[in-house]
Structures are given as C-alpha cells and as structure tokens.
Protein backbone atom coordinates (compact mmCIF):
# COMPACT_ATOMS: atom_id res chain seq x y z
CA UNK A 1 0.00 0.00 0.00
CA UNK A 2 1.54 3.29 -0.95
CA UNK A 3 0.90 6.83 0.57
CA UNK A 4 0.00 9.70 -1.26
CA UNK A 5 0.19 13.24 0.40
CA UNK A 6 -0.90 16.44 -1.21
CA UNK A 7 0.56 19.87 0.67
CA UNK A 8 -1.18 22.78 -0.60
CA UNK A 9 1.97 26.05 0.57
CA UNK A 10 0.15 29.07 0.72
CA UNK A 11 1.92 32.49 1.25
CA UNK A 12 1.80 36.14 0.63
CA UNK A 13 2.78 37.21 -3.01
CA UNK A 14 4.89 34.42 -4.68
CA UNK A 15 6.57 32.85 -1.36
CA UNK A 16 4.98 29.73 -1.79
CA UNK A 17 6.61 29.56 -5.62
CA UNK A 18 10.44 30.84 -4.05
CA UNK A 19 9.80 28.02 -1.18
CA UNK A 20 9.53 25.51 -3.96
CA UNK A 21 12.98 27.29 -6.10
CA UNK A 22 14.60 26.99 -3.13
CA UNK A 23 14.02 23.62 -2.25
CA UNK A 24 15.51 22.36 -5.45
CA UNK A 25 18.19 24.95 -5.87
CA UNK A 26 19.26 23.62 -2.41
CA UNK A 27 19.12 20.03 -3.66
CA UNK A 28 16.64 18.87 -0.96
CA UNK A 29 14.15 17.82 -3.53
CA UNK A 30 17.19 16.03 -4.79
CA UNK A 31 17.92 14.54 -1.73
CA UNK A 32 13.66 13.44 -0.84
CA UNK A 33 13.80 11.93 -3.70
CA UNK A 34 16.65 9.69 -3.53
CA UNK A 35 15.60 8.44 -0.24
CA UNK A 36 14.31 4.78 0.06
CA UNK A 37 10.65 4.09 -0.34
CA UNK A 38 10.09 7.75 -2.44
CA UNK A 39 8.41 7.43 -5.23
CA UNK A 40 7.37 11.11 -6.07
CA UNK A 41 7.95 14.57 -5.27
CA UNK A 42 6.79 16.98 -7.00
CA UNK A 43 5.72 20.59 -6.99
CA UNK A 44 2.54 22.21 -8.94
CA UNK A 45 1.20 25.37 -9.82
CA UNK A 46 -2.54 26.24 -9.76
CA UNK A 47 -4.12 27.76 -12.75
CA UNK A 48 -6.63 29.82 -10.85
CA UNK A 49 -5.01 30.84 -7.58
CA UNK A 50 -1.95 32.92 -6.52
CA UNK A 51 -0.04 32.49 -3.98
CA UNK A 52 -0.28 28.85 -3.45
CA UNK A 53 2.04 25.51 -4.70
CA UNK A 54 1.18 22.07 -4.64
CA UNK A 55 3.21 19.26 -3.23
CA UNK A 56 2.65 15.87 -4.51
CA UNK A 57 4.62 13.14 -2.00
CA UNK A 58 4.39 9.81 -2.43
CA UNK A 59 5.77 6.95 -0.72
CA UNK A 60 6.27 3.00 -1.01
CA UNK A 61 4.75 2.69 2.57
CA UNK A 62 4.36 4.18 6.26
CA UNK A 63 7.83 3.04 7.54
CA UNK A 64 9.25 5.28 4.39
CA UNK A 65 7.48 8.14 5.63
CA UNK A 66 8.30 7.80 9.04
CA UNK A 67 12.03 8.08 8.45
CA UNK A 68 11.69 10.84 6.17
CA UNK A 69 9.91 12.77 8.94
CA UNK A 70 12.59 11.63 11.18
CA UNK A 71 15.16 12.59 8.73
CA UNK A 72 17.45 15.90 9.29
CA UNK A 73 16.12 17.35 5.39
CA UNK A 74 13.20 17.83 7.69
CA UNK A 75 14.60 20.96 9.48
CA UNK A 76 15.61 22.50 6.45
CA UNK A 77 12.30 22.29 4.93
CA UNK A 78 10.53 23.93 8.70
CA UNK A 79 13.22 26.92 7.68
CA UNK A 80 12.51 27.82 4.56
CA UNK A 81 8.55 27.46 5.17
CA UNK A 82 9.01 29.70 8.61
CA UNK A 83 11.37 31.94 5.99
CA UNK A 84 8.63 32.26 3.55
CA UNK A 85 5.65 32.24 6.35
CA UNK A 86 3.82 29.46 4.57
CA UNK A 87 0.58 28.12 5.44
CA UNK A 88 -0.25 23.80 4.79
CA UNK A 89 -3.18 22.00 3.96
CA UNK A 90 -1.85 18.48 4.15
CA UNK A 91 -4.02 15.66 2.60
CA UNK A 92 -3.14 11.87 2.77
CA UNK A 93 -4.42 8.78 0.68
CA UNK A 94 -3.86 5.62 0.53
CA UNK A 95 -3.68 3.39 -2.56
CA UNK A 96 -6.19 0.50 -2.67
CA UNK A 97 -4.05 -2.16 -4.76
CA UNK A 98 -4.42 -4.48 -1.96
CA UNK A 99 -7.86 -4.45 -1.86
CA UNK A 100 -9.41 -4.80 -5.20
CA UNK A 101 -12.63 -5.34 -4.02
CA UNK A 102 -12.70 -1.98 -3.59
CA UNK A 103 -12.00 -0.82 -6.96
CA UNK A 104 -14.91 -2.42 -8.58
CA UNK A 105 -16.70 1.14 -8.52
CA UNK A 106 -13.44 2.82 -10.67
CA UNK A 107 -12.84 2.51 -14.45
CA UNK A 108 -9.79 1.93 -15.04
C-alpha cells in the first residue's frame, strides 16, 4: 500500500513559488527523492489561484514516511517554510491495490 500526500503552501505574493525554487536549488528535492521508499515529489502550480504551490509526495509505505519525517532534510524544509511564512493543507491517501474489491466502482 503506498501513501499519497498532497501539501497545498500558501503564502503572501509568490513565497509559496520561491519556497519551492529553493528547495531544489538547495538540492533537498534532490535529496527526498533519492531516499528509500520515495516514489514522487513533485511541486505544482494552480491555474486559478496565486499564492499557493502544490506538493505531490508519495511513498512505497508508512515506515518510508516515518524516516523521512525523522530525517534531518526535515529541518531545512521547517526553515525555509518559517522563511517564507507558509501556510499547509496536508491531505493523505492511501492506494487501494491491496484491496481490489474496492475498486470495482473505478474505471480503469
């Protein structure tokens, strides 16, 4: 079962978009993404609404997660969003590809 977390940024003017340039210009998207059980991390831009970014992170599994939360990339990601004074909207889903009984009601 994989995880699948969506972090809406949200800041004043474009600090949500410089939070996102800096994370890669400081390589710790580079980083994220090399760790074990990463499968995605992203960032997106809404059409319609300024001032936000979207974060798409997802991982192989809980135990992945955990030790990115525990991991020290983790305080340099708390400074830049206190830098940029970001608000989150964190979402989390989890994949269903061990329960296909539940899929009966999706196309694929």
């Amino acid at each position: 079962m994989s995880l699948l977390i969506h972090i809406r940024y949200m800041g004043e003017n474009d600090n949500a978009k410089k939070f996102a340039k800096d994370m890669i210009d400081k390589k710790i998207v580079d980083k994220i993404r090399k760790q074990k059980g990463n499968l995605q991390y992203d960032y997106y831009l809404p059409l319609e609404e300024d001032g936000s970014i979207l974060l798409i992170d997802r991982w192989e599994n809980q135990e992945a997660l955990d030790t990115h939360h525990k991991s020290s990339m983790m305080e340099d990601i708390i400074e830049l969003r206190e830098k940029y004074d970001l608000r989150m909207i964190v979402e989390r889903f989890e994949s269903i590809e061990d329960n296909l009984d539940d899929i009966k009601y999706i196309r694929k």
